[in-house]
C-alpha atoms as a PDB file:
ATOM      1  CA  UNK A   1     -29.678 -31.149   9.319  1.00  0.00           C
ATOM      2  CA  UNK A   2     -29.614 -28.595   6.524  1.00  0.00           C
ATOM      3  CA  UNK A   3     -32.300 -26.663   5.459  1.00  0.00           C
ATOM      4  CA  UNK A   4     -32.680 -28.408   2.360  1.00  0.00           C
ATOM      5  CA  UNK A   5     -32.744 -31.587   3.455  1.00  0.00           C
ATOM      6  CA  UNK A   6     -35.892 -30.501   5.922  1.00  0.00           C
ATOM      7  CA  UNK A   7     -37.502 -28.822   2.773  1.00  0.00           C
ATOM      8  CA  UNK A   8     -37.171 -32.453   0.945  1.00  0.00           C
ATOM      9  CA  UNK A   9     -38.520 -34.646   3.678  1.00  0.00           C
ATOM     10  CA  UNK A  10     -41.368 -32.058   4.838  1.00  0.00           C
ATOM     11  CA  UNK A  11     -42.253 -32.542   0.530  1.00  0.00           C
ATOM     12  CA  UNK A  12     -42.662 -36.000   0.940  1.00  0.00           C
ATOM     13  CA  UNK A  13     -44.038 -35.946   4.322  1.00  0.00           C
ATOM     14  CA  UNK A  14     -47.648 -35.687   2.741  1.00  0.00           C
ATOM     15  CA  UNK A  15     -49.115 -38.838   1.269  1.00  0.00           C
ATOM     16  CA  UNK A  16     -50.684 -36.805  -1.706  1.00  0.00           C
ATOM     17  CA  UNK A  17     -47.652 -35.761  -2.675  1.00  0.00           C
ATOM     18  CA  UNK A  18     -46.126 -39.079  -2.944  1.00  0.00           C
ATOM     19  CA  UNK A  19     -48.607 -40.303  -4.872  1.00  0.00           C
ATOM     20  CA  UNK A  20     -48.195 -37.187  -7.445  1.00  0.00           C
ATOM     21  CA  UNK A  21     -44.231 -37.887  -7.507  1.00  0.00           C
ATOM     22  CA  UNK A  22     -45.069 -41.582  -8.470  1.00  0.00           C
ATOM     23  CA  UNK A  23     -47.473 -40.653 -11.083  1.00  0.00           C
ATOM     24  CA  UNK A  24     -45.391 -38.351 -12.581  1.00  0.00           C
ATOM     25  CA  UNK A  25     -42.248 -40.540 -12.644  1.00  0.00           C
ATOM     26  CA  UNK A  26     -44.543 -42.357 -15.119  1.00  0.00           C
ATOM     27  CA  UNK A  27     -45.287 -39.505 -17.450  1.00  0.00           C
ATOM     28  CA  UNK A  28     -45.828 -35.736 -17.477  1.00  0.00           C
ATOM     29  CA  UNK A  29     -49.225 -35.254 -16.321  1.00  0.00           C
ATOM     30  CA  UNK A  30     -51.102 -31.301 -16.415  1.00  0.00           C
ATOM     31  CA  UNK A  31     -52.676 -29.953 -12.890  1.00  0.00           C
ATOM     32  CA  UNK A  32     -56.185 -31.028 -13.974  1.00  0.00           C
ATOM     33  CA  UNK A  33     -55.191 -34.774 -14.645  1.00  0.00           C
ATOM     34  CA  UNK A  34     -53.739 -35.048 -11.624  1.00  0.00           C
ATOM     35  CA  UNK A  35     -56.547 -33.818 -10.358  1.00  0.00           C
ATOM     36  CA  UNK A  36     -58.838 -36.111 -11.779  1.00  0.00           C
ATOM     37  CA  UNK A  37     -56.795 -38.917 -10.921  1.00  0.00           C
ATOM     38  CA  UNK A  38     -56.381 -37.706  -7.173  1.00  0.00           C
ATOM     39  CA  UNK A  39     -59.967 -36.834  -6.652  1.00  0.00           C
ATOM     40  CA  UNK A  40     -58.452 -33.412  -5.744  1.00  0.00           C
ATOM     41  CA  UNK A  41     -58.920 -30.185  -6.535  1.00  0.00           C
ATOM     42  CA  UNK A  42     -56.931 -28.411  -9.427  1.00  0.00           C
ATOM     43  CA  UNK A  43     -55.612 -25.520  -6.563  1.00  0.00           C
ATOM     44  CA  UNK A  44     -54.868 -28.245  -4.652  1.00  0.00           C
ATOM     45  CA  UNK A  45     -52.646 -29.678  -6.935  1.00  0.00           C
ATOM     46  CA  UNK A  46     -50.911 -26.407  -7.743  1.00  0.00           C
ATOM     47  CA  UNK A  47     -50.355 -26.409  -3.950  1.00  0.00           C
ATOM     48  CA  UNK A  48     -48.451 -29.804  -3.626  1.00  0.00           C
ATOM     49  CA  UNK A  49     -46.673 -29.371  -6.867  1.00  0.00           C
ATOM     50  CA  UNK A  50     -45.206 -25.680  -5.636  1.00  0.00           C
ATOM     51  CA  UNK A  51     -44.052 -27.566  -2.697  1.00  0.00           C
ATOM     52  CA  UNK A  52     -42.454 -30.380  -5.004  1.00  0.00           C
ATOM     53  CA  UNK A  53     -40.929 -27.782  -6.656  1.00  0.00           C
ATOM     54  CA  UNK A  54     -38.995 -25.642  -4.111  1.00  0.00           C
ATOM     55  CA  UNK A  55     -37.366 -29.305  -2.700  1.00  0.00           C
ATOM     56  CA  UNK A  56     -36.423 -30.004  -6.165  1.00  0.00           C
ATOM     57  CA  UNK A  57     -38.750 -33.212  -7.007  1.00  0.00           C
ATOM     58  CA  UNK A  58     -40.080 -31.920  -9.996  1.00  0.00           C
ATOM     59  CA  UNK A  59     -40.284 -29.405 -12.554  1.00  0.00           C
ATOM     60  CA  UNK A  60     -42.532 -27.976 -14.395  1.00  0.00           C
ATOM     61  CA  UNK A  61     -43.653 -25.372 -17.217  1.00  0.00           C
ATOM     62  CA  UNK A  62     -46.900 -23.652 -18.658  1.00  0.00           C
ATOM     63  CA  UNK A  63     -48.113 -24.926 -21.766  1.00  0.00           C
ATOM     64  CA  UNK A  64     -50.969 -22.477 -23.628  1.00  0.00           C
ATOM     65  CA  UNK A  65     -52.908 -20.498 -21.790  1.00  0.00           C
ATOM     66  CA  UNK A  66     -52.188 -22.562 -18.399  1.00  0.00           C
END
């Protein structure tokens, strides 16, 4: 199996983070709503999303000062 396809799978291996990928195929949602709506906390977030990221689930950019 190729290292990209472990990256993907170990992403969505975490239930948190399969609930933030099906919020935000909904809508684009900031750290702190997800947050909110998680019951998590915002560096938590940033943590699963970086993760997301690097297997290519989602994108994401800095709007203002965060």
């Amino acid at each position: 199996m190729s290292a990209e396809l472990v990256t993907f799978f170990k992403a969505l291996a975490d239930a948190n983070r399969l609930k933030i990928v099906g919020l935000l195929a909904e809508k684009p949602y900031s750290v702190e709503e997800l947050a909110v709506l998680l019951q998590l906390k915002p560096p938590t977030i940033s943590h699963h999303l970086a993760r997301l990221v690097e297997a290519g689930l989602v994108k994401s950019h800095t709007e203002s000062y965060y």
